[in-house]
C-alpha atoms as a PDB file:
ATOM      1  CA  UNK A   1      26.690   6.024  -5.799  1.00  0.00           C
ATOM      2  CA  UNK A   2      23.763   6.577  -7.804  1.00  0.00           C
ATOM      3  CA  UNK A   3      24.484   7.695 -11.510  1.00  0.00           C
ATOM      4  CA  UNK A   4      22.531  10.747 -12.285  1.00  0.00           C
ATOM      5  CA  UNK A   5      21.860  12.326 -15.795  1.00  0.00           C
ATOM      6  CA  UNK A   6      23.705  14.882 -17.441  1.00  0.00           C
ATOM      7  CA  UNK A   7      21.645  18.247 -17.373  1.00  0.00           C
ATOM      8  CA  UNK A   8      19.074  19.633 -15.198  1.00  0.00           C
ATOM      9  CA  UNK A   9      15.885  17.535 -15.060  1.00  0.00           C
ATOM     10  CA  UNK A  10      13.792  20.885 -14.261  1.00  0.00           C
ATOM     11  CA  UNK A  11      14.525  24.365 -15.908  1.00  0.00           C
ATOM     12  CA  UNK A  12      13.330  27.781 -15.804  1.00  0.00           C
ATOM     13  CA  UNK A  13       9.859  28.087 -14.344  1.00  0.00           C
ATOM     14  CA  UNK A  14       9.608  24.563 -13.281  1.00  0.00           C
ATOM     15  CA  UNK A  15      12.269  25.148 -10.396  1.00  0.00           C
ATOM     16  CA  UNK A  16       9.723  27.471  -8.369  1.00  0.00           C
ATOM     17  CA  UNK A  17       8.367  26.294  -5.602  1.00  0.00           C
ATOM     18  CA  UNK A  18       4.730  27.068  -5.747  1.00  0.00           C
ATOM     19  CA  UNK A  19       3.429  25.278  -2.867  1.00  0.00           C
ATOM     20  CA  UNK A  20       4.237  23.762   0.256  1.00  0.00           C
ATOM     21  CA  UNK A  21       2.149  20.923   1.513  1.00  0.00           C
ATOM     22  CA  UNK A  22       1.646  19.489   5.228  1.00  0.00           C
ATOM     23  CA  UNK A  23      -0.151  16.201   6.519  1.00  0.00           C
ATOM     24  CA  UNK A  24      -2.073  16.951   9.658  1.00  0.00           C
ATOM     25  CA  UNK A  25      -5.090  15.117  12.050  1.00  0.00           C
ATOM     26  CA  UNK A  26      -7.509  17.572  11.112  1.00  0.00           C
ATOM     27  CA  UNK A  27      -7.943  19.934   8.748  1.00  0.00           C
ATOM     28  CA  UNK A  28     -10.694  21.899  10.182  1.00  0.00           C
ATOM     29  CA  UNK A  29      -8.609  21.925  13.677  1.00  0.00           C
ATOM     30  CA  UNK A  30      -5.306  23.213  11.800  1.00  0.00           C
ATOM     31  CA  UNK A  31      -7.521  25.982   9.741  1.00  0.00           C
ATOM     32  CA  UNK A  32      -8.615  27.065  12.968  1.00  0.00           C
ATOM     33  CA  UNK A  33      -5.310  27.182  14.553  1.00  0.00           C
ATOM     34  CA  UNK A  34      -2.935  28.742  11.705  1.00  0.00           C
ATOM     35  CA  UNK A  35      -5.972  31.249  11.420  1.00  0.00           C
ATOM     36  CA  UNK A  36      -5.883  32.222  14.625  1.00  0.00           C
ATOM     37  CA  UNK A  37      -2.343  33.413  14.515  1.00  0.00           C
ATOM     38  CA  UNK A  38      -3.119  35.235  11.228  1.00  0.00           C
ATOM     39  CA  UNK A  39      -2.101  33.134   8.640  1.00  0.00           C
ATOM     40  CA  UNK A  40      -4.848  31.989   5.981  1.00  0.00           C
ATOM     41  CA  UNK A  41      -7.613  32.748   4.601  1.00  0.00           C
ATOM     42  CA  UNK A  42      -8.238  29.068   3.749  1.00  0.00           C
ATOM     43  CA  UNK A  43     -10.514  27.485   0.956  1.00  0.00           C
ATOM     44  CA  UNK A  44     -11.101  23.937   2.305  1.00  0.00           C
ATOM     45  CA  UNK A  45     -12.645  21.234  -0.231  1.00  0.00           C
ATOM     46  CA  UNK A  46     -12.321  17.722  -0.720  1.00  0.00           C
ATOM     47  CA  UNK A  47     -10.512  16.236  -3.074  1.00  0.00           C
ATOM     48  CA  UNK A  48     -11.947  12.884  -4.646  1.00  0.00           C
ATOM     49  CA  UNK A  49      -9.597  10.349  -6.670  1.00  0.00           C
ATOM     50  CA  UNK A  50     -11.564   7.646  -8.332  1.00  0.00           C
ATOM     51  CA  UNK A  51      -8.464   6.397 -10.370  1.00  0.00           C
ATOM     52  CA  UNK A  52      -4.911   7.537  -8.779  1.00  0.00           C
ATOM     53  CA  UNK A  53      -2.228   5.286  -9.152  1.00  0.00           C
ATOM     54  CA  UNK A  54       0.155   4.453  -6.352  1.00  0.00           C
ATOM     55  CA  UNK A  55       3.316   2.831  -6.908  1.00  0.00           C
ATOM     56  CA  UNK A  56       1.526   1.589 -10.204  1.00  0.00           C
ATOM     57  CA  UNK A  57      -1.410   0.292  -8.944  1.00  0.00           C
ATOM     58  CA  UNK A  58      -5.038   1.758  -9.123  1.00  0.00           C
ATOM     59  CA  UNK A  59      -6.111   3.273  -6.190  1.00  0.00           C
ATOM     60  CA  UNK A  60      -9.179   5.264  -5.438  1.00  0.00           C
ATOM     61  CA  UNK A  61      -9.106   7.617  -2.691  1.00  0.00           C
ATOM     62  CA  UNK A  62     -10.604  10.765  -0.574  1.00  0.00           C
ATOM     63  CA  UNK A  63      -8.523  13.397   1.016  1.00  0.00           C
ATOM     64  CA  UNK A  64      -9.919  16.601   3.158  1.00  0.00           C
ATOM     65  CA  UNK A  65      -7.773  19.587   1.838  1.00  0.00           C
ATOM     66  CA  UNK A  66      -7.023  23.298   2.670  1.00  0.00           C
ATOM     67  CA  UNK A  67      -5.246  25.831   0.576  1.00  0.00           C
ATOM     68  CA  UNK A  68      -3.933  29.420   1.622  1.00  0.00           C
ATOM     69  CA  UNK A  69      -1.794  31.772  -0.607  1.00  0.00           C
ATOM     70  CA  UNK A  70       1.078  32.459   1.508  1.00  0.00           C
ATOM     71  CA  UNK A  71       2.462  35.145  -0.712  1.00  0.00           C
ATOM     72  CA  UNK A  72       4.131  33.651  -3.509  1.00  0.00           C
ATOM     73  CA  UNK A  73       3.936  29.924  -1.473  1.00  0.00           C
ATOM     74  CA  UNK A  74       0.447  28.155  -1.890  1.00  0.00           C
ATOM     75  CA  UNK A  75      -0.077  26.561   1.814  1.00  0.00           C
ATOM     76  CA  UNK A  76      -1.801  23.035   1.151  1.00  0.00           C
ATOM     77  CA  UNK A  77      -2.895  20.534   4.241  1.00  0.00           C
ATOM     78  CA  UNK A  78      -3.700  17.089   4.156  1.00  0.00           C
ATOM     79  CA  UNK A  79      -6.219  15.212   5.936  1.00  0.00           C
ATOM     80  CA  UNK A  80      -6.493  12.015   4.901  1.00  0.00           C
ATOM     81  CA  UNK A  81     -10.042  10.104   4.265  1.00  0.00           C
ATOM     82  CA  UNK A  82      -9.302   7.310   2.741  1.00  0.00           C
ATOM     83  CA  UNK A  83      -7.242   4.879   0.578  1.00  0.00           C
ATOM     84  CA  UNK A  84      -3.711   3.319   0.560  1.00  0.00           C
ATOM     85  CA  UNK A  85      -1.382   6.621  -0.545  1.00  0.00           C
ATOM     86  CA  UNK A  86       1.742   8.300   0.165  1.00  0.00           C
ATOM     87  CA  UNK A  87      -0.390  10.260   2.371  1.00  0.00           C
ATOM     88  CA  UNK A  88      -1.427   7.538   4.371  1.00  0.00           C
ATOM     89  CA  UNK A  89       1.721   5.759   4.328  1.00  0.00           C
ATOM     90  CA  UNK A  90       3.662   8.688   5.898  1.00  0.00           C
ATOM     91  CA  UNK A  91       1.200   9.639   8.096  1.00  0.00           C
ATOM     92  CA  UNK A  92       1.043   6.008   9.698  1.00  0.00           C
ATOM     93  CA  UNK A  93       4.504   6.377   9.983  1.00  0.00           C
ATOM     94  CA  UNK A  94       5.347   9.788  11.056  1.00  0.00           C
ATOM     95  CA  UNK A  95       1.789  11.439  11.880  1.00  0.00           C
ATOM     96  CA  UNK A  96       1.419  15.048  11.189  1.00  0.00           C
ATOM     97  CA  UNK A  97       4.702  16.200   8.758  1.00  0.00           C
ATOM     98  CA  UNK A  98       5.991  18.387   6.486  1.00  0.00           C
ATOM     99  CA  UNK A  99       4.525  16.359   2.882  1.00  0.00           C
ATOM    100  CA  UNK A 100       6.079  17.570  -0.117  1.00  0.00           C
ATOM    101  CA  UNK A 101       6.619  20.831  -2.505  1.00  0.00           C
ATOM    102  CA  UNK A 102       5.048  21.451  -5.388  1.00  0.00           C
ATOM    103  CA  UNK A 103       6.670  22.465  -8.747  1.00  0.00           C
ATOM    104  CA  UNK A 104       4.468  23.455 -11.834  1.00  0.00           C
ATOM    105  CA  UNK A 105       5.990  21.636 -15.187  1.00  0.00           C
ATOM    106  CA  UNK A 106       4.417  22.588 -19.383  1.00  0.00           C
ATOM    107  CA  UNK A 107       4.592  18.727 -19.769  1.00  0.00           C
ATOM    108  CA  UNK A 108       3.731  16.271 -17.202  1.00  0.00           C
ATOM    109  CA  UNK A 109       5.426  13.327 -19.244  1.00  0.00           C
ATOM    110  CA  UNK A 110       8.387  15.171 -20.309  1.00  0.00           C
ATOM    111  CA  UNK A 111       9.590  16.261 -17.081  1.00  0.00           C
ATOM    112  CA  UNK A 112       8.549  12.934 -15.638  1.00  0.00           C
ATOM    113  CA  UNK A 113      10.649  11.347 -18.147  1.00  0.00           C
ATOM    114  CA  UNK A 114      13.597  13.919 -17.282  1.00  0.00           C
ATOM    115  CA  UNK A 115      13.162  13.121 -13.593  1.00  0.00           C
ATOM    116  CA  UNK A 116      13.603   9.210 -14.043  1.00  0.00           C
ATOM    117  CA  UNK A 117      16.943   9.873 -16.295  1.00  0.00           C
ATOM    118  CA  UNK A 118      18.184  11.100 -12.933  1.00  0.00           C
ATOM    119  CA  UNK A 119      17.151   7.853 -11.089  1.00  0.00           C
ATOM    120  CA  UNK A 120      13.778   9.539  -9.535  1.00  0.00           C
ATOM    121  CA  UNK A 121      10.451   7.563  -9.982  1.00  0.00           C
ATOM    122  CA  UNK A 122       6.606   8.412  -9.662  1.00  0.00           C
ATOM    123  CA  UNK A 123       5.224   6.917  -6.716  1.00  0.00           C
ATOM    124  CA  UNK A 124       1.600   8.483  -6.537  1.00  0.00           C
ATOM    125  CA  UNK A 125       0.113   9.893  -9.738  1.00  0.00           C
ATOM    126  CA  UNK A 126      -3.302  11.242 -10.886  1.00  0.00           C
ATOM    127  CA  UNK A 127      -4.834  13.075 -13.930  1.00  0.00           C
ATOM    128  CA  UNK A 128      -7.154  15.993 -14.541  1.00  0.00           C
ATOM    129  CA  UNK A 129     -10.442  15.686 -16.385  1.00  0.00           C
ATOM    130  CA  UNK A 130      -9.599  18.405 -19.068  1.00  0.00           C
ATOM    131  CA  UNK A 131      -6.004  17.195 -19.242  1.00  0.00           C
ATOM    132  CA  UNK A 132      -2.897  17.651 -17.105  1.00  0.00           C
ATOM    133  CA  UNK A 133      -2.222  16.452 -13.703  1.00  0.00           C
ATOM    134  CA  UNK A 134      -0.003  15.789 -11.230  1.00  0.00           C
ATOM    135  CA  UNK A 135       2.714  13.151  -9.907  1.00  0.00           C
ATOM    136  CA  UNK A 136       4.707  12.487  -6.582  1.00  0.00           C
ATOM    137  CA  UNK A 137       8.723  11.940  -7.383  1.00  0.00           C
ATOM    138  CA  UNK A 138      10.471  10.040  -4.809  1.00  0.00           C
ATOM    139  CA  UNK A 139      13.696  11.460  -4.649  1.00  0.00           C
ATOM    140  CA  UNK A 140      14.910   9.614  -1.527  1.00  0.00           C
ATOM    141  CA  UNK A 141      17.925   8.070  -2.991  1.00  0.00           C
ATOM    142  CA  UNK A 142      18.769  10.805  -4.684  1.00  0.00           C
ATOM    143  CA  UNK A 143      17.863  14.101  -2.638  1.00  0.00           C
ATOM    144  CA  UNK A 144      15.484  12.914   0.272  1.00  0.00           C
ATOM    145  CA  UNK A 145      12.272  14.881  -0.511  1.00  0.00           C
ATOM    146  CA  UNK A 146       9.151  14.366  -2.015  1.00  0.00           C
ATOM    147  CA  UNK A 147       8.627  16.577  -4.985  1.00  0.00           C
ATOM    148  CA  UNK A 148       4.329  17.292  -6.796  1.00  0.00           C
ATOM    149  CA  UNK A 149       4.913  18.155 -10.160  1.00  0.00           C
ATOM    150  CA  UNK A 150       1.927  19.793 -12.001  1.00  0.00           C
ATOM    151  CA  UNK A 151       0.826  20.650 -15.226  1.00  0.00           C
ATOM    152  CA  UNK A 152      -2.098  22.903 -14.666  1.00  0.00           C
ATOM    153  CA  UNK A 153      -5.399  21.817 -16.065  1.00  0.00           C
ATOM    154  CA  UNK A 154      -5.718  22.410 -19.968  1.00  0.00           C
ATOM    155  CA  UNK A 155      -9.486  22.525 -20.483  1.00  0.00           C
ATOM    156  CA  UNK A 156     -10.922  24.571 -17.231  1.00  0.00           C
ATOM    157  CA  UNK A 157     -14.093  24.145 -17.961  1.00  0.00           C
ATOM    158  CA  UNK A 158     -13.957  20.471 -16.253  1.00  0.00           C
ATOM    159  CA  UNK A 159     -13.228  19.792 -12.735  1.00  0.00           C
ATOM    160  CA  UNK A 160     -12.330  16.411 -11.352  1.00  0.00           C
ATOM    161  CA  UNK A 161     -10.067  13.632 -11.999  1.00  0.00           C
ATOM    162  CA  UNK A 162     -10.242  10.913 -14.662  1.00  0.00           C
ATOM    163  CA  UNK A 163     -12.832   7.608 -13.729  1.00  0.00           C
ATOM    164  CA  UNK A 164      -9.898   5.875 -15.433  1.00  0.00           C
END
């Protein structure tokens, strides 16, 4: 039995779920669809990682995304581009899936930090340029689902993600 910290890892604000996030084939395909039975409107982009890190290890990569505000749910898909991530990983292994949800944290570090006291550890992790960012908790031994904490950007001016 795993041993799990005393207290709640996450607390107040930081146990909304603020977004819901699915892997698919095509992004442009599954806009169309969901769109077409009225959910949406999307905003699709693509999201560039020069510097991620994936179980530790730098790795750039390129992901086709979508977002629609579901009401209080942001609706996220995933396309994947390129680059050896989670995303990849599960797709390969289950093809289109639910991914993960999304929790927005004050401190990246701290509720990191919080999260490993309970035997949960960062498998896919990337920062803002302007500070913040966000990181993938595997809580398969402990809870079986993926979990995106985020700490909102801190400078907005900047867009991106860090070279380094």
């Amino acid at each position: 039995m795993t041993e799990v910290a005393a207290g709640p890892a996450l607390t107040g604000h930081e146990t909304s779920i603020v977004q819901v996030a699915v892997l698919v084939d095509d992004v442009d395909r599954a806009v169309e669809f969901l769109t077409a039975i009225g959910l949406g409107p999307f905003q699709v982009t693509t999201g560039v990682h020069p510097a991620a890190r994936v179980r530790d290890e730098k790795v750039p990569y390129e992901v086709k995304l979508a977002f629609a505000q579901q009401g209080a749910i942001q609706l996220e898909l995933i396309e994947h581009i390129s680059g050896d991530t989670i995303y990849k990983e599960q797709h390969d292994r289950w093809g289109p899936s639910l991914h993960h949800v999304q929790v927005k944290v004050h401190d990246l570090d701290a509720a990191v930090n919080r999260l490993a006291a309970h035997g949960m550890e960062v498998i896919q992790s990337d920062r803002f340029k302007g500070g913040g960012g966000h990181a993938f908790v595997d809580t398969q031994k402990t809870g079986g689902l993926l979990l995106e904490l985020v700490q909102p950007r801190i400078d907005t001016t900047q867009e991106g993600y860090l070279d380094d």
